[in-house]
N, C-alpha and C. Protein backbone atom coordinates (compact mmCIF):
# COMPACT_ATOMS: atom_id res chain seq x y z
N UNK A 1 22.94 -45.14 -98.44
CA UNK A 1 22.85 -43.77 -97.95
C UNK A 1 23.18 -42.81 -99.08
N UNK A 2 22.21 -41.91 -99.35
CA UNK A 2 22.88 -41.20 -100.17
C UNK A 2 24.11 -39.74 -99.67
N UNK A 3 24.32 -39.10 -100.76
CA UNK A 3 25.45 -38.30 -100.34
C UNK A 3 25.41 -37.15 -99.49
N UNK A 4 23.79 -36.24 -99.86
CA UNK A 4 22.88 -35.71 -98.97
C UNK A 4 23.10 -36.33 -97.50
N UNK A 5 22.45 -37.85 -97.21
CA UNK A 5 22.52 -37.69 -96.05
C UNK A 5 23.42 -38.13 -95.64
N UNK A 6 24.73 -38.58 -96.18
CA UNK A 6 26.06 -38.74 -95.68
C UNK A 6 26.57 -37.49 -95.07
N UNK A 7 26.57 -36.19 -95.94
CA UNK A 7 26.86 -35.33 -95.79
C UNK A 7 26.30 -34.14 -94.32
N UNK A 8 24.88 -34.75 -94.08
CA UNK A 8 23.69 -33.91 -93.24
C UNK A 8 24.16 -35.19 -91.68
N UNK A 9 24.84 -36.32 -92.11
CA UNK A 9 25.10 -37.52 -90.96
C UNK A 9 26.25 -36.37 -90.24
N UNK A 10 27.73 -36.05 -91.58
CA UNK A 10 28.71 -35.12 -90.93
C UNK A 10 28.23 -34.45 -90.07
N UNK A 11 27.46 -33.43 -90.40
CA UNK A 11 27.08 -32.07 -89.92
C UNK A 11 26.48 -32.69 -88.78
N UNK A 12 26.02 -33.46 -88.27
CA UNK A 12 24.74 -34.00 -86.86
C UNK A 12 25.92 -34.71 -85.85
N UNK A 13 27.12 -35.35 -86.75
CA UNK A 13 27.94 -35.84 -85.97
C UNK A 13 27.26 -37.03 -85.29
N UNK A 14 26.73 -37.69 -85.86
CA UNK A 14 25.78 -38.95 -85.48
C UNK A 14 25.66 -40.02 -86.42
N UNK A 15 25.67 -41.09 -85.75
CA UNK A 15 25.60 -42.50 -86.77
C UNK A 15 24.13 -42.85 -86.20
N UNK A 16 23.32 -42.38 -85.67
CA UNK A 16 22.27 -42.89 -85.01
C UNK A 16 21.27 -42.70 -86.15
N UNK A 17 20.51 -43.42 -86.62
CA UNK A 17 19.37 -43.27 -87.99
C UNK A 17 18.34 -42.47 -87.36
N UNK A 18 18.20 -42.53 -86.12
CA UNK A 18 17.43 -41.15 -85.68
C UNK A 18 17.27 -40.01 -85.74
N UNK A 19 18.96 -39.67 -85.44
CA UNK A 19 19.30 -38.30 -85.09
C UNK A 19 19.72 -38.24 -86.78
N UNK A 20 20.06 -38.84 -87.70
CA UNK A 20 20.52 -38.43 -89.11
C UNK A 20 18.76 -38.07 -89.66
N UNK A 21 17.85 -39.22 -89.24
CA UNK A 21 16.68 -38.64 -89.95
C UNK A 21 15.68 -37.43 -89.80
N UNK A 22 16.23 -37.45 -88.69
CA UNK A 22 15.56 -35.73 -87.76
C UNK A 22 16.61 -34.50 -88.38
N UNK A 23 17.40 -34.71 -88.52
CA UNK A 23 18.74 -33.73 -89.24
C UNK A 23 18.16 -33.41 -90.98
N UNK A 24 18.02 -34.76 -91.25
CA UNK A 24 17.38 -34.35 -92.62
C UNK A 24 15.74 -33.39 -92.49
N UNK A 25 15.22 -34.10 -92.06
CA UNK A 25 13.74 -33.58 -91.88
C UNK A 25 14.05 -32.25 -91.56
N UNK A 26 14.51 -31.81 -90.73
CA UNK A 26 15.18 -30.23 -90.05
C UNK A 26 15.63 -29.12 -90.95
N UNK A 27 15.98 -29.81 -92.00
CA UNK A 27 16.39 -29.13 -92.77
C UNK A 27 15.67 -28.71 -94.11
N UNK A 28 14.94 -30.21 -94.29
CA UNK A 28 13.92 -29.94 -95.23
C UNK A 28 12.56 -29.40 -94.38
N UNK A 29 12.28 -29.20 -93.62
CA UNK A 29 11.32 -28.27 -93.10
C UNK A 29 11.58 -26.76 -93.12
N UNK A 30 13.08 -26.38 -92.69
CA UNK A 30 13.59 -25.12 -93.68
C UNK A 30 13.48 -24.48 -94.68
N UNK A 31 13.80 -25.47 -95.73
CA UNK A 31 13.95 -25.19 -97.64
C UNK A 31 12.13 -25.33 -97.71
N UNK A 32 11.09 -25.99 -96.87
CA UNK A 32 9.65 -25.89 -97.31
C UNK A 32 9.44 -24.41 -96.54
N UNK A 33 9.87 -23.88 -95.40
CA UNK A 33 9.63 -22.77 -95.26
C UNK A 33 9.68 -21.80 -95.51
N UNK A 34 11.21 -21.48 -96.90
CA UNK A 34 11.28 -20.77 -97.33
C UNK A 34 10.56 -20.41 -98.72
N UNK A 35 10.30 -22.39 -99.07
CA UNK A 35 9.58 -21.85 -100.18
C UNK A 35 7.64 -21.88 -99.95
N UNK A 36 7.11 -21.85 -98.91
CA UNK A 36 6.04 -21.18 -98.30
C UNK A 36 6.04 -19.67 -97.95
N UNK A 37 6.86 -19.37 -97.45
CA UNK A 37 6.77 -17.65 -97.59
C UNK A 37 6.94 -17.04 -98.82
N UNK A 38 7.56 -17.58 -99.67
CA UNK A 38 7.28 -17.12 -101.08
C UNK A 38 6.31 -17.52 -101.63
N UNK A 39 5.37 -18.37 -101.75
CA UNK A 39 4.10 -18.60 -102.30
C UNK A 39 3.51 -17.60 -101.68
N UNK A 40 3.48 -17.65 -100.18
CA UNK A 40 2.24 -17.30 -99.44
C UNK A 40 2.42 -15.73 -99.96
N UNK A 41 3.89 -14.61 -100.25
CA UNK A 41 4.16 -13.54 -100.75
C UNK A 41 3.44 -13.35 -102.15
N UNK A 42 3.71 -14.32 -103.09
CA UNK A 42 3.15 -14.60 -104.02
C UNK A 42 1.33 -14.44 -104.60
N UNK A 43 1.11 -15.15 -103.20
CA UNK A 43 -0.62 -14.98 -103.91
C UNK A 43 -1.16 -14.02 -103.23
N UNK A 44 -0.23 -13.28 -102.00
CA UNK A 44 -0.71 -12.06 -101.37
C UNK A 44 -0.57 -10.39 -102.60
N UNK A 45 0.59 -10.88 -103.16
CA UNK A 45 0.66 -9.60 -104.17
C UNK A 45 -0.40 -8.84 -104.50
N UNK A 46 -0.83 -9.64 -105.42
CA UNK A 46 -2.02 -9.24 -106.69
C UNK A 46 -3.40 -8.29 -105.38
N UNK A 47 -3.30 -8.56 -104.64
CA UNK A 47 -4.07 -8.00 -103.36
C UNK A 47 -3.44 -7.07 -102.45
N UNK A 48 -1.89 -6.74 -102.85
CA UNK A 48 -1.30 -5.72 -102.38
C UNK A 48 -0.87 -5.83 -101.19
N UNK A 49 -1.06 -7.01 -100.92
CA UNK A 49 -0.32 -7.24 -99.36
C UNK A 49 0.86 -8.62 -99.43
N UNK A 50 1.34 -9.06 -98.51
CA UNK A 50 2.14 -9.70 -97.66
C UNK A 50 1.76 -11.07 -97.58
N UNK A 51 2.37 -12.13 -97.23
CA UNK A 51 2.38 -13.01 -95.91
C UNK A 51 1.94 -13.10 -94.79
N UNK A 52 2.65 -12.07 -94.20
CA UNK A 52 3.03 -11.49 -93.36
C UNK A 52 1.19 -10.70 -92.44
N UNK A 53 1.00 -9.59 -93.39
CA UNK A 53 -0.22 -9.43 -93.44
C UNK A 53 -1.45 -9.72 -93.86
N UNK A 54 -0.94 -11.07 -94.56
CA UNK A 54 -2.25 -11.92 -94.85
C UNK A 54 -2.44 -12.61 -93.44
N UNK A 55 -1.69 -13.32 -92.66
CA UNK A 55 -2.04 -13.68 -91.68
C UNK A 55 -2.66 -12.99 -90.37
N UNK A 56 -2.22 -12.07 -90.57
CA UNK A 56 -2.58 -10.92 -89.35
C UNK A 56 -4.23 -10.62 -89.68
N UNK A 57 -4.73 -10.08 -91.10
CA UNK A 57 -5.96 -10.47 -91.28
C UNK A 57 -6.92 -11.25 -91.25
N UNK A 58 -6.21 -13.20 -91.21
CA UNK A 58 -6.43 -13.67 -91.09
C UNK A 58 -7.57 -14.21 -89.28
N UNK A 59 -5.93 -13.56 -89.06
CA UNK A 59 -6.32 -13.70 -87.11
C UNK A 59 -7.28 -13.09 -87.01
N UNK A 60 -8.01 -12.29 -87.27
CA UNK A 60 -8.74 -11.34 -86.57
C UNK A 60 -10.57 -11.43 -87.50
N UNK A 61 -10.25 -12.25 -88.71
CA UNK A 61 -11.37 -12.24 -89.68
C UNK A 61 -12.73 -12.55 -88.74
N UNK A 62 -12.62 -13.59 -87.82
CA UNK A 62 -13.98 -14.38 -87.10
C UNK A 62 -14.02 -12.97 -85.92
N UNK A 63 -13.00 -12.56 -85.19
CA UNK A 63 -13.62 -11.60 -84.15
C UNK A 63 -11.94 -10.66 -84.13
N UNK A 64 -12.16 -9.45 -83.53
CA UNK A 64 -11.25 -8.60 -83.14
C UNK A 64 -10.41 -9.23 -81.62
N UNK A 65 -9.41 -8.79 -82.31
CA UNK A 65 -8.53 -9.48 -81.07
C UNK A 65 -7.44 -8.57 -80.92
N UNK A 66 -6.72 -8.86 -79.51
CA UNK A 66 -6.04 -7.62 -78.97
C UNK A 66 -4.22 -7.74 -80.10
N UNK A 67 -3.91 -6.85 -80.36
CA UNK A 67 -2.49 -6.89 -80.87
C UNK A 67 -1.03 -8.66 -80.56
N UNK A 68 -1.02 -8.39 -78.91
CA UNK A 68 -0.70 -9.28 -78.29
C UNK A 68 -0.99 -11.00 -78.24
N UNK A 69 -2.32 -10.78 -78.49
CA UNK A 69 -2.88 -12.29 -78.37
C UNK A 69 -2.57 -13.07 -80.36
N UNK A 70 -2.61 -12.00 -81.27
CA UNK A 70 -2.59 -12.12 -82.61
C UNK A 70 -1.15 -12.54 -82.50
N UNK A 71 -0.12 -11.97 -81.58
CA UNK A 71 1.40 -12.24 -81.65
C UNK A 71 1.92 -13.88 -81.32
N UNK A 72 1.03 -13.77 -79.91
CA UNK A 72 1.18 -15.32 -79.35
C UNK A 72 0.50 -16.50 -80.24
N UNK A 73 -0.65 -15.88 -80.96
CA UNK A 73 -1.13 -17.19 -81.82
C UNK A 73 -0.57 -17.27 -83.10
N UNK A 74 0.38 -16.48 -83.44
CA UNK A 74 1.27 -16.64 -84.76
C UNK A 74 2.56 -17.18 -84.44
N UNK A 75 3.11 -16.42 -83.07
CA UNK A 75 4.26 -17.04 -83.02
C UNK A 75 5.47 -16.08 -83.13
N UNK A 76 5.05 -14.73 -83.23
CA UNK A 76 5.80 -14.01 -83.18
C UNK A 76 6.05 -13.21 -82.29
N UNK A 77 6.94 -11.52 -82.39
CA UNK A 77 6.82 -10.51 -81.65
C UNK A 77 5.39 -9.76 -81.32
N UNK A 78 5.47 -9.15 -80.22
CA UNK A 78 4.13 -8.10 -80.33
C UNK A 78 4.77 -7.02 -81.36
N UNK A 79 5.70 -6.82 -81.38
CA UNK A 79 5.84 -5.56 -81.96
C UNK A 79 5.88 -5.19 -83.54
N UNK A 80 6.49 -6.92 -83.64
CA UNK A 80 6.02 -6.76 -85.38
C UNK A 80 4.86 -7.11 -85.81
N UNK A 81 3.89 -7.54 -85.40
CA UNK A 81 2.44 -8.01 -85.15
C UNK A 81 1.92 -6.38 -85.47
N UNK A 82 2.10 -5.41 -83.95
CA UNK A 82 1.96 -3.96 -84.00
C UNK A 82 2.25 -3.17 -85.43
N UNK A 83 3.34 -3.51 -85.71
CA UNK A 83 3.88 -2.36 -86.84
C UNK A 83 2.67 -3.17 -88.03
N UNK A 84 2.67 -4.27 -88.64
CA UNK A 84 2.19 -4.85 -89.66
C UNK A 84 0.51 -3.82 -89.01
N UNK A 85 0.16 -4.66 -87.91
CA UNK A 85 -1.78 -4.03 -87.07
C UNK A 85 -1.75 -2.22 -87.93
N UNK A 86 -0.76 -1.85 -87.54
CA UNK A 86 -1.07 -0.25 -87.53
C UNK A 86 -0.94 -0.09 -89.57
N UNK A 87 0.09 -0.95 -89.89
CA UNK A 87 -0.25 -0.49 -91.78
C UNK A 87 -1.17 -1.04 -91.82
N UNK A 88 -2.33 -1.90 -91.32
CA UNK A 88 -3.04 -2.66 -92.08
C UNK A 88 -4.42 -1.51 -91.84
N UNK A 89 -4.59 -0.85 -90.50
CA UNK A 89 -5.17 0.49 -90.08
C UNK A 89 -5.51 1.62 -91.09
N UNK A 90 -3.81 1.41 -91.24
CA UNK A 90 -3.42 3.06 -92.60
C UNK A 90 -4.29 2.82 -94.08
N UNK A 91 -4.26 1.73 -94.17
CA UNK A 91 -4.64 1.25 -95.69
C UNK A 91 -5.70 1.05 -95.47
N UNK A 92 -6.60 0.85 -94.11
CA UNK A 92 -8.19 0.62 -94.29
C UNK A 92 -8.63 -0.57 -94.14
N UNK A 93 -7.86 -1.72 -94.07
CA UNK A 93 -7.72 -2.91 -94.14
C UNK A 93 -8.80 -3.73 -92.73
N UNK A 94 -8.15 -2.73 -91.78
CA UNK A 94 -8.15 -3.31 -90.08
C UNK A 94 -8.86 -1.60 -89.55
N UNK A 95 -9.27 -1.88 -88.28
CA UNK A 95 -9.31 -0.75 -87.33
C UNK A 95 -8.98 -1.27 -85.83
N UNK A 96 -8.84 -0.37 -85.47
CA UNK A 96 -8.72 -0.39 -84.07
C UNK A 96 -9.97 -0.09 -83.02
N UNK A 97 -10.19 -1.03 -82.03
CA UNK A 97 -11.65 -0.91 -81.44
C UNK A 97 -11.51 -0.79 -79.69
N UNK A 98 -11.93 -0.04 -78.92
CA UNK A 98 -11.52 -0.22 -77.72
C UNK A 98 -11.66 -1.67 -77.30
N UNK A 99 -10.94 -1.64 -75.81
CA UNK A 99 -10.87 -3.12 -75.23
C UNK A 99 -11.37 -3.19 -74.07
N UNK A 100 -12.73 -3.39 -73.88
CA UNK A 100 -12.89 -3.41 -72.22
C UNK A 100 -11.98 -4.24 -71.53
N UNK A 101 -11.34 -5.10 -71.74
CA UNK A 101 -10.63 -6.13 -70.39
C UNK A 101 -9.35 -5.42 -70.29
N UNK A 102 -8.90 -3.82 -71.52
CA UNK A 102 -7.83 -3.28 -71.09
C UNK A 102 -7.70 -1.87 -71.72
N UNK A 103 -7.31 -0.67 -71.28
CA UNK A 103 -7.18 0.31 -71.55
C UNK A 103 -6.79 0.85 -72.91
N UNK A 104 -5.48 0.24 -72.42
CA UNK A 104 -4.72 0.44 -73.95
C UNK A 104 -4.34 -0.03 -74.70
N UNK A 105 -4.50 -1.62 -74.42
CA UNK A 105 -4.37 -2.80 -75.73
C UNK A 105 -6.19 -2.94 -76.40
N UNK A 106 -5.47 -1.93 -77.54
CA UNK A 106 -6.83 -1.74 -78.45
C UNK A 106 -7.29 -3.61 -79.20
N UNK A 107 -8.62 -3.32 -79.68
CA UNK A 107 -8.74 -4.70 -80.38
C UNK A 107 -8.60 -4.66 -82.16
N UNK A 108 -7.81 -5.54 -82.75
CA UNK A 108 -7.53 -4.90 -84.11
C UNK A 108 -9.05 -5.76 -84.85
N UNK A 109 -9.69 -5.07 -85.29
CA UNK A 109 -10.64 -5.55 -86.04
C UNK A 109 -10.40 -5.55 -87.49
N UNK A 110 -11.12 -6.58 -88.64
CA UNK A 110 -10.61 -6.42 -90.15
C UNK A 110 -12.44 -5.70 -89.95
N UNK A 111 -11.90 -4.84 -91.34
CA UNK A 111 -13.12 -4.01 -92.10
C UNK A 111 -13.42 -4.33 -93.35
N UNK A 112 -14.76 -4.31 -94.18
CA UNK A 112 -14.89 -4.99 -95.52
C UNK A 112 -13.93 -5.43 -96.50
N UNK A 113 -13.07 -3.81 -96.31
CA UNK A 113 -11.62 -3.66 -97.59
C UNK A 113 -10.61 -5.12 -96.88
N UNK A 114 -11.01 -5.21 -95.89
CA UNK A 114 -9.93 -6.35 -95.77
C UNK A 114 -10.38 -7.78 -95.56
N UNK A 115 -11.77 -7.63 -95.47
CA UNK A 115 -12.61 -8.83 -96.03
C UNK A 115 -12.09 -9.20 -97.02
N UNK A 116 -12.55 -8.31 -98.38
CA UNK A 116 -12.44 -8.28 -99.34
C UNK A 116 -10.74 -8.73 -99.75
N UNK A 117 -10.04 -8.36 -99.39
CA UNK A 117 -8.73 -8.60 -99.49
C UNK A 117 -7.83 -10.44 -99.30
N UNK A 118 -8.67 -10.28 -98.00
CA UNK A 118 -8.57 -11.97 -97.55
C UNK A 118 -9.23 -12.47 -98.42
N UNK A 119 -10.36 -12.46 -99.13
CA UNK A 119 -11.20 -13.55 -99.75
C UNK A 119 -10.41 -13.61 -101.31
N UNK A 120 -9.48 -12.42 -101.79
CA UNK A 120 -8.79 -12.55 -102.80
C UNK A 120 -7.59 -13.62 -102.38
N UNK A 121 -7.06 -13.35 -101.32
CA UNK A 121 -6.06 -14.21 -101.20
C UNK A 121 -6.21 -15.68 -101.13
N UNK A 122 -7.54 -16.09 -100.51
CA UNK A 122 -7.81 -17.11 -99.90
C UNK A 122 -8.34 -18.18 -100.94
N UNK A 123 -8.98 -17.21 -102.28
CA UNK A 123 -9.33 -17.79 -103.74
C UNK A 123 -7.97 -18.22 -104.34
N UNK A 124 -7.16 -17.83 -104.28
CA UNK A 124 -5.69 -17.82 -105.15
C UNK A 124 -4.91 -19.40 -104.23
N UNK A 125 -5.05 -19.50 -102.96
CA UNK A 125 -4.61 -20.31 -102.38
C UNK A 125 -5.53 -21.73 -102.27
N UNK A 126 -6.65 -21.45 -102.53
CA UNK A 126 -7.23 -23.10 -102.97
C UNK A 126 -7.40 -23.23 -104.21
N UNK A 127 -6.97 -22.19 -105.39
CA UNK A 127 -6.48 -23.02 -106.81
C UNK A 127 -5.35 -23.94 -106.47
N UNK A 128 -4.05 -22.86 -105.67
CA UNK A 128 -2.60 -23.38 -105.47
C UNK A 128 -3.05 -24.96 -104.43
N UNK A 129 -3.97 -25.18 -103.77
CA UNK A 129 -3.87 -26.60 -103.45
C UNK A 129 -4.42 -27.45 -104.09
N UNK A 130 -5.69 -26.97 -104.92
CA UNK A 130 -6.35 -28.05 -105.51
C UNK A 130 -5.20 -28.74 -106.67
N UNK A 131 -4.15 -27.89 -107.07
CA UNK A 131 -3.59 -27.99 -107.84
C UNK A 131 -2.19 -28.90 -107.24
N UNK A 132 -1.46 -28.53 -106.13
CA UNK A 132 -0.57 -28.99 -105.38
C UNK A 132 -1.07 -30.41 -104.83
N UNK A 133 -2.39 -30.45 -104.70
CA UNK A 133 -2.27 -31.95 -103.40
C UNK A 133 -3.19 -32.46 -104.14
N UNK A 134 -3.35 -32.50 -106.12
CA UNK A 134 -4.03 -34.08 -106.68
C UNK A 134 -3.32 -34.93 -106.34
N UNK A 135 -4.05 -35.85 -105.95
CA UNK A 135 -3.52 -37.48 -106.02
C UNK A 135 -2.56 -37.77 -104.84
N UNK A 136 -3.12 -36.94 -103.75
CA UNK A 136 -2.33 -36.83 -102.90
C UNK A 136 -4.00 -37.18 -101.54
N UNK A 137 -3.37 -38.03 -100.82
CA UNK A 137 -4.70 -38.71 -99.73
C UNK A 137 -4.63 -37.28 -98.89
N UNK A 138 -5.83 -37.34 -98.64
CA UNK A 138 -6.42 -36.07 -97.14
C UNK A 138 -5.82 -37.05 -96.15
N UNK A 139 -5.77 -38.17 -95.95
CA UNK A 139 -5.70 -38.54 -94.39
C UNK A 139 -3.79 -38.51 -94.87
N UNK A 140 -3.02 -38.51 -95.86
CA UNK A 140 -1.67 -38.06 -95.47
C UNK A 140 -1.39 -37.02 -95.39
N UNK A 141 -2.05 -35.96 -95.86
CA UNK A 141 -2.03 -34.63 -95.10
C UNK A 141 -2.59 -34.47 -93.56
N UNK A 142 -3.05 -35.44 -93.46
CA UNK A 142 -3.36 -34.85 -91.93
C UNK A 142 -2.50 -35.35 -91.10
N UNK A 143 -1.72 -36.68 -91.30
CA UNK A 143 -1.09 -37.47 -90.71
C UNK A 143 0.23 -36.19 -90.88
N UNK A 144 0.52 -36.03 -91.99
CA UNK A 144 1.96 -34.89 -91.92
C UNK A 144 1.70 -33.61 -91.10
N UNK A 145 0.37 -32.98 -90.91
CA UNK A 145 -0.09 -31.85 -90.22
C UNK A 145 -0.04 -32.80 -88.84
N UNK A 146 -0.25 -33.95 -88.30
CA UNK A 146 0.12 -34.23 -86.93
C UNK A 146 0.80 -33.98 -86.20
N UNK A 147 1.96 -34.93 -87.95
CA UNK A 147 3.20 -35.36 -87.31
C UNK A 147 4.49 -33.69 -86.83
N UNK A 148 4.10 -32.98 -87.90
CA UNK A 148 4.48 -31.30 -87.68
C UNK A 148 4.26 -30.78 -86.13
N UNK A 149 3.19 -30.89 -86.29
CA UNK A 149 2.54 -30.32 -84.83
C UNK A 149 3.22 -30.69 -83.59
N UNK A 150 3.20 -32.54 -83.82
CA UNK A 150 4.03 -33.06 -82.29
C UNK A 150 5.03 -32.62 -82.13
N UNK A 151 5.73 -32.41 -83.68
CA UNK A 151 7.57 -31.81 -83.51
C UNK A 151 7.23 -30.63 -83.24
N UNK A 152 6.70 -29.36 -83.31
CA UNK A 152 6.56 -28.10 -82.92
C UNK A 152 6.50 -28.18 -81.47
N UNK A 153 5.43 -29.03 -80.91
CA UNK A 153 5.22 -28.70 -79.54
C UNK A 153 6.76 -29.61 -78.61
N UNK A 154 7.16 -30.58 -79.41
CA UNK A 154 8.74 -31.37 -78.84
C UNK A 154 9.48 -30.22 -78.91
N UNK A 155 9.72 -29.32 -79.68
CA UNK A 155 10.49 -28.16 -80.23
C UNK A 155 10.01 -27.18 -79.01
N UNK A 156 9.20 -26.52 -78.93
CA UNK A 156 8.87 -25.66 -77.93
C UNK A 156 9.25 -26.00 -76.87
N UNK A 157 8.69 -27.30 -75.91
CA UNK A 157 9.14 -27.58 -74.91
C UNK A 157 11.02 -27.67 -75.04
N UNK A 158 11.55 -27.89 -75.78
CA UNK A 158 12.96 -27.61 -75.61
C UNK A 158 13.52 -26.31 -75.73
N UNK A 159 12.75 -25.37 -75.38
CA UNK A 159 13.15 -23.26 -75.66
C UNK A 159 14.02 -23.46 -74.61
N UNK A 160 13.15 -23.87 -73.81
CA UNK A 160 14.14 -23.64 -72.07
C UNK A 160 15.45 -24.10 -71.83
N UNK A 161 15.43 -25.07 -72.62
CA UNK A 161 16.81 -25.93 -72.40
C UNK A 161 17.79 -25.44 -73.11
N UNK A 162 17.53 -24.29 -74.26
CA UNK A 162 18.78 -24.33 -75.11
C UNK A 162 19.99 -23.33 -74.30
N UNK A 163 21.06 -23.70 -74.37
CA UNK A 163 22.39 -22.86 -74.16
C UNK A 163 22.47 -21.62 -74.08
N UNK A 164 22.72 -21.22 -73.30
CA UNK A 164 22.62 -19.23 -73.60
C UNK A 164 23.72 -18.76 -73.60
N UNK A 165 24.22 -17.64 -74.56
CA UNK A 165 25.78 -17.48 -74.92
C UNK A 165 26.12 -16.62 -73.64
């Protein structure tokens, strides 16, 4: 065992190789998340945007979609979804389009400038993989994109259960 996970065994309070290897993984899915929002900040720069608002462009590139629905398929708030929708508006990026199925949840549409914007970002991010995943199998990336996924949706189904202060 090394000292890492001697140390990550303390913290879990578990001798079970389960619960120590899920403790590790937990954590290193953390330290990759933080250093994914800095890439993803990274190759958004040079294009003057975000993460943050690279994805929001993202959502909406194939069709306009309502504020709300962009929130639930990211995973976030509506409201920071909203604030990011409305700068991306200001800058020209996105517009806003009525919604027949609702009054006032407009549909955020991307516009050329943010075509254009995504396709900068989206060039910068398949140098960063062609470069990141040589010599690295497609079917173990997909097997790790599975295995992510099952724990996300194990993870979700446990919202309900957690403790409330």
């Amino acid at each position: 065992m090394t000292d890492y996970s001697a140390t990550r065994q303390h913290a879990v309070k578990s001798e079970e190789p389960v619960c120590v290897a899920f403790a590790e993984l937990f954590d290193q899915i953390g330290r990759l998340a933080t250093v994914i929002e800095a890439i993803g900040n990274g190759l958004a720069r040079p294009s003057g945007q975000s993460l943050a608002r690279w994805q929001v462009l993202a959502a909406v590139e194939a069709c306009a979609t309502p504020v709300s629905g962009i929130a639930e398929h990211l995973g976030h708030s509506r409201q920071s979804v909203q604030r990011i929708a409305d700068l991306l508006v200001q800058d020209g990026l996105a517009l806003y389009r009525d919604n027949p199925a609702h009054r006032r949840a407009k549909m955020l549409e991307i516009t050329p400038a943010g075509l254009t914007a995504l396709h900068r970002m989206r060039a910068l991010f398949d140098q960063l993989a062609q470069r990141t995943t040589a010599g690295l199998e497609t079917e173990h990336l997909d097997l790790a994109r599975h295995t992510l996924d099952e724990l996300r949706l194990r993870l979700e189904a446990e919202l309900p259960n957690l403790p409330r202060a």
